[in-house]
N, C-alpha and C. Protein backbone atom coordinates (compact mmCIF):
# COMPACT_ATOMS: atom_id res chain seq x y z
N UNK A 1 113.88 270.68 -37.53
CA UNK A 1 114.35 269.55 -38.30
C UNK A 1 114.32 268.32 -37.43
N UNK A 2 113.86 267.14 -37.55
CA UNK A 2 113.63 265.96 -37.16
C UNK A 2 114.19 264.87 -37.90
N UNK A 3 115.04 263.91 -37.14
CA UNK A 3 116.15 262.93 -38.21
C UNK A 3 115.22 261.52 -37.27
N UNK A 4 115.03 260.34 -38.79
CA UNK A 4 114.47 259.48 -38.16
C UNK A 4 115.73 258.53 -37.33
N UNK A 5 115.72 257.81 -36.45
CA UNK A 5 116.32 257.10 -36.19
C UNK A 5 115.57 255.29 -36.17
N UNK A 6 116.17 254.71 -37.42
CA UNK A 6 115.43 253.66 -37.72
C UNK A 6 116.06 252.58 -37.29
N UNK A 7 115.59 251.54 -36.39
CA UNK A 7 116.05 250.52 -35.82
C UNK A 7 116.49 249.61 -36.97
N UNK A 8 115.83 249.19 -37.96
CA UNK A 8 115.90 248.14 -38.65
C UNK A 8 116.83 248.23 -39.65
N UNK A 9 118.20 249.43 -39.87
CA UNK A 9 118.96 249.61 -40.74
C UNK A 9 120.39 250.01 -39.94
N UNK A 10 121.48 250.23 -40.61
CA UNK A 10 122.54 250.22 -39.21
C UNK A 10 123.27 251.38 -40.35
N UNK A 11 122.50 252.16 -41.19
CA UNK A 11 123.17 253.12 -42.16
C UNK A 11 123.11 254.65 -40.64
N UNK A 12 122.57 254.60 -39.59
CA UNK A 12 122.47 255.68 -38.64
C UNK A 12 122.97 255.22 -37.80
N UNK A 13 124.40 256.34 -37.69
CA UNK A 13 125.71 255.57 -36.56
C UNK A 13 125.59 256.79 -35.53
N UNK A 14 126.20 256.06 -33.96
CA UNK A 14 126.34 257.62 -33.11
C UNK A 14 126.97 258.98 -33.56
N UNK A 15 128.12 258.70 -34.32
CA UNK A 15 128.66 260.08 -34.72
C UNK A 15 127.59 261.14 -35.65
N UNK A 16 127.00 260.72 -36.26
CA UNK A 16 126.06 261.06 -37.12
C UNK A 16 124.75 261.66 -36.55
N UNK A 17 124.33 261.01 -35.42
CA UNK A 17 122.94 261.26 -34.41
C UNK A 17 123.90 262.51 -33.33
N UNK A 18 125.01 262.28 -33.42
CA UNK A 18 125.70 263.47 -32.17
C UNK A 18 125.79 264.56 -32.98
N UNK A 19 126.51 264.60 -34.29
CA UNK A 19 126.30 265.86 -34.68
C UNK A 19 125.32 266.50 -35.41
N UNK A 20 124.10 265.50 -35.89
CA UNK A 20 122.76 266.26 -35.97
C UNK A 20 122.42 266.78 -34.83
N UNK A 21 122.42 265.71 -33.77
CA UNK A 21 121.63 266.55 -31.84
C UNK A 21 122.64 267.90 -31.54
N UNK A 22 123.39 267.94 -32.58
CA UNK A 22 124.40 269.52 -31.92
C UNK A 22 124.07 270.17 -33.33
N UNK A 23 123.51 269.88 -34.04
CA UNK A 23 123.05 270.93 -34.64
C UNK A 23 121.74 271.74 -34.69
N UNK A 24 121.08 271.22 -33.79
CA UNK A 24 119.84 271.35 -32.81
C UNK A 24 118.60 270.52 -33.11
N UNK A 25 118.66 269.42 -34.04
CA UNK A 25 117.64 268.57 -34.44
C UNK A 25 117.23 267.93 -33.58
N UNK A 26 115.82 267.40 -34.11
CA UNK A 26 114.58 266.37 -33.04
C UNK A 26 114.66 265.44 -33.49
N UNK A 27 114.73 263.84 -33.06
CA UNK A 27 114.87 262.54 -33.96
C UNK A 27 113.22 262.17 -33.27
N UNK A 28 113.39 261.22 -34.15
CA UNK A 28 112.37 260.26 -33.60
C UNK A 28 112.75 258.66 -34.13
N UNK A 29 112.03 257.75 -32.70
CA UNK A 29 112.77 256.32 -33.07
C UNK A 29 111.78 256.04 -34.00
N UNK A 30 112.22 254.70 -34.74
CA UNK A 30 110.85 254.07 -35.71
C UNK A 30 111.41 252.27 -35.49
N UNK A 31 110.65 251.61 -35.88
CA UNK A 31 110.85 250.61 -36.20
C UNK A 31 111.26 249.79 -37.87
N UNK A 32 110.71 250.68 -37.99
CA UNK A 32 110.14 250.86 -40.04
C UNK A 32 110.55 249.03 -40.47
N UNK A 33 109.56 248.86 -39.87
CA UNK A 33 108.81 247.38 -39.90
C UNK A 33 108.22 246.60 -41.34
N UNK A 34 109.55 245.65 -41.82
CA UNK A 34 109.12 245.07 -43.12
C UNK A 34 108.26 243.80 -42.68
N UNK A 35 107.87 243.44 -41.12
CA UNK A 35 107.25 242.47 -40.94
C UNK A 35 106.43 242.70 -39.57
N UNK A 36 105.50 241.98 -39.39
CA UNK A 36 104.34 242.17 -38.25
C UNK A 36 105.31 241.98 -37.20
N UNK A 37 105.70 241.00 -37.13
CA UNK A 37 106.94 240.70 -36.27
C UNK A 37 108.11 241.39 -35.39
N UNK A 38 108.23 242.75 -36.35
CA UNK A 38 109.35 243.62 -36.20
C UNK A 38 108.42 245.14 -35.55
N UNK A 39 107.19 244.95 -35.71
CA UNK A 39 106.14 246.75 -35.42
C UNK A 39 106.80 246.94 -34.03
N UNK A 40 107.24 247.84 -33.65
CA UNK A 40 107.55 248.55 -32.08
C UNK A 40 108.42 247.69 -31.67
N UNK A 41 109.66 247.12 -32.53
CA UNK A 41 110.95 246.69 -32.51
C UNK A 41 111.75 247.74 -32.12
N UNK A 42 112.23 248.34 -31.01
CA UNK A 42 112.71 249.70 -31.11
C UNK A 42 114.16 249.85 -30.40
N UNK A 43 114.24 248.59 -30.24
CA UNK A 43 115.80 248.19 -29.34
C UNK A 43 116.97 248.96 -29.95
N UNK A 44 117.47 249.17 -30.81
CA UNK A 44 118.31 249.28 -31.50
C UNK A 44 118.44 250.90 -31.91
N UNK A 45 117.57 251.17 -31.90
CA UNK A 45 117.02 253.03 -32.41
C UNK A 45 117.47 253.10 -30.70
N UNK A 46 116.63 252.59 -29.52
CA UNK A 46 117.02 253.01 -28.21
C UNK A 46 118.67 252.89 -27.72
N UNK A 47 118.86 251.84 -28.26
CA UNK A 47 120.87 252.05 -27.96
C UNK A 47 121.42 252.80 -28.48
N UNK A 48 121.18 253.24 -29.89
CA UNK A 48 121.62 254.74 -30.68
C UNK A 48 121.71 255.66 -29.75
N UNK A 49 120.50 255.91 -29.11
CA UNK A 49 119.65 257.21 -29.14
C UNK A 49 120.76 257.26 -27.47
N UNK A 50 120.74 256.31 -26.64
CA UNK A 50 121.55 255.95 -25.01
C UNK A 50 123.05 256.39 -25.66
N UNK A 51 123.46 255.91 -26.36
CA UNK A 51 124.80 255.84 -26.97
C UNK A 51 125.40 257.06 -27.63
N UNK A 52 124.37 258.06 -28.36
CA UNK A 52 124.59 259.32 -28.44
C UNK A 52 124.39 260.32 -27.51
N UNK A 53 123.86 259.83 -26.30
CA UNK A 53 123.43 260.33 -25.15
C UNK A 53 122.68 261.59 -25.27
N UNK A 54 121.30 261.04 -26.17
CA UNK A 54 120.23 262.31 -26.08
C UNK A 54 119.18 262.64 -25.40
N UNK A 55 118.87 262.54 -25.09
CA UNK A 55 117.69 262.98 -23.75
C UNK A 55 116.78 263.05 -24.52
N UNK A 56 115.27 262.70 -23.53
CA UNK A 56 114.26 261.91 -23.64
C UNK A 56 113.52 263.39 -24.66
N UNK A 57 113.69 264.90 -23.62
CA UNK A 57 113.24 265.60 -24.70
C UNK A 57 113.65 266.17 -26.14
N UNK A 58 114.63 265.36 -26.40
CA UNK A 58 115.15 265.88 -27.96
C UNK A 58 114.48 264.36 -28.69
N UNK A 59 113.68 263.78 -28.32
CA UNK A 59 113.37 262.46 -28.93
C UNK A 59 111.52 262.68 -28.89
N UNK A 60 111.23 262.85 -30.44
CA UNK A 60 109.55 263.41 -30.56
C UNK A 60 108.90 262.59 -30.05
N UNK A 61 109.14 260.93 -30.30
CA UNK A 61 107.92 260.33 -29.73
C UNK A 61 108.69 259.56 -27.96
N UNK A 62 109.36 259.72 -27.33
CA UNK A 62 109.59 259.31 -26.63
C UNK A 62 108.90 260.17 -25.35
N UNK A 63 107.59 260.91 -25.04
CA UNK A 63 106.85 261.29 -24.26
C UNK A 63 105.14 260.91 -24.34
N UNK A 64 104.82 261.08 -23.29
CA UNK A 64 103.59 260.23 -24.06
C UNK A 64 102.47 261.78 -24.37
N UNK A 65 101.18 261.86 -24.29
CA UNK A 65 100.49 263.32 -24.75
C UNK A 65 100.61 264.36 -23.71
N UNK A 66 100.76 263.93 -22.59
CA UNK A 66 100.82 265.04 -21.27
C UNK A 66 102.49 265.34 -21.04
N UNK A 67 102.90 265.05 -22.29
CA UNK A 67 104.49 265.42 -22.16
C UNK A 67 105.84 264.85 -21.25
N UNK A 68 105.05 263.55 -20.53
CA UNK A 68 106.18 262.99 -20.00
C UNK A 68 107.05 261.85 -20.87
N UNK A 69 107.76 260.95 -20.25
CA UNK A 69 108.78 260.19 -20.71
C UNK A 69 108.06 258.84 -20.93
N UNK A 70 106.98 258.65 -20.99
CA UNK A 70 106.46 257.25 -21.10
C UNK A 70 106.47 256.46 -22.24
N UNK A 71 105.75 257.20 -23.33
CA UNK A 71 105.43 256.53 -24.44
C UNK A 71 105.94 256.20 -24.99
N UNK A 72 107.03 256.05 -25.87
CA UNK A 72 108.28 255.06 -26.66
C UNK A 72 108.84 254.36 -25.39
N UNK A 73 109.08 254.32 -24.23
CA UNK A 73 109.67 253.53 -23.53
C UNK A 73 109.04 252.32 -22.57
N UNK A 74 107.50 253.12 -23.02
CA UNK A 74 106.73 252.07 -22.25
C UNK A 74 106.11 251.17 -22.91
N UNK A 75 106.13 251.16 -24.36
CA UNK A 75 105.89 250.66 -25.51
C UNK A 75 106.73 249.49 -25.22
N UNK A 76 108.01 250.10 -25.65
CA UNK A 76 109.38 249.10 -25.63
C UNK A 76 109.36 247.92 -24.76
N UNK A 77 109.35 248.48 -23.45
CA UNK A 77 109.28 247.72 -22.11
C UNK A 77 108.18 246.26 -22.44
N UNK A 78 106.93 247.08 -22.67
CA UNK A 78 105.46 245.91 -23.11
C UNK A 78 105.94 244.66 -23.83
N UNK A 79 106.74 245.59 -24.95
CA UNK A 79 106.73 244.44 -25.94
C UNK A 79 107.92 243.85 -25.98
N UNK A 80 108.70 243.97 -25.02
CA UNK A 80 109.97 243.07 -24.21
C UNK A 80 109.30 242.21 -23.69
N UNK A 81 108.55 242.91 -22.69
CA UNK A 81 107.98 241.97 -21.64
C UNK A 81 107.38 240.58 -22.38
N UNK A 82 106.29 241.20 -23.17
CA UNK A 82 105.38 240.12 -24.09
C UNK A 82 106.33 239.31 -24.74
N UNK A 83 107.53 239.63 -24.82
CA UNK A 83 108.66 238.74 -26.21
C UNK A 83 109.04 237.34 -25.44
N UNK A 84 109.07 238.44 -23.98
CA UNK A 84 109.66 237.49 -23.08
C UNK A 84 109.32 235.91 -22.59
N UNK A 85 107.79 236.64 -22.64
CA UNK A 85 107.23 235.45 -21.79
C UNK A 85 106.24 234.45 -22.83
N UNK A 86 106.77 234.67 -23.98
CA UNK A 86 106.29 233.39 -25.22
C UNK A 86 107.54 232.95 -25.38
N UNK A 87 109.18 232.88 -24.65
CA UNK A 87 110.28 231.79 -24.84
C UNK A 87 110.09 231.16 -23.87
């Protein structure tokens, strides 16, 4: 079982992500992006996810294909970075 964890809605609270992750579920972050603006917006799914304190392997897309910790976080990081440096 896999629970999305969607940045762009605040209906998915920690208590809720703690006792799905103890009931042995896989989340995955999303952005679920009503605008170009918002695609790989993932801030908010990532403070959930820190805040329920789940680890990188109970989180589907947060590894990249060779199974490490890269890919949702290195995503994130990019498109911080990029946010950053157009203010």
């Amino acid at each position: 079982t896999a629970l999305e964890i969607n940045s762009s809605h605040s209906s998915t609270n920690v208590d809720y992500v703690r006792i799905a992750a103890k009931a042995g579920a896989s989340f995955v972050i999303s952005s679920d992006a009503h605008s170009p603006g918002d695609v790989g917006n993932l801030e908010r799914g990532l403070t959930l996810a820190k805040r329920a304190k789940l680890s990188p392997d109970q989180i589907i897309n947060a590894k990249d294909s060779g199974g490490g910790e890269k890919g949702l976080l290195a995503k994130t990081r990019k498109r911080r970075a990029k946010s950053e440096a157009k203010t």
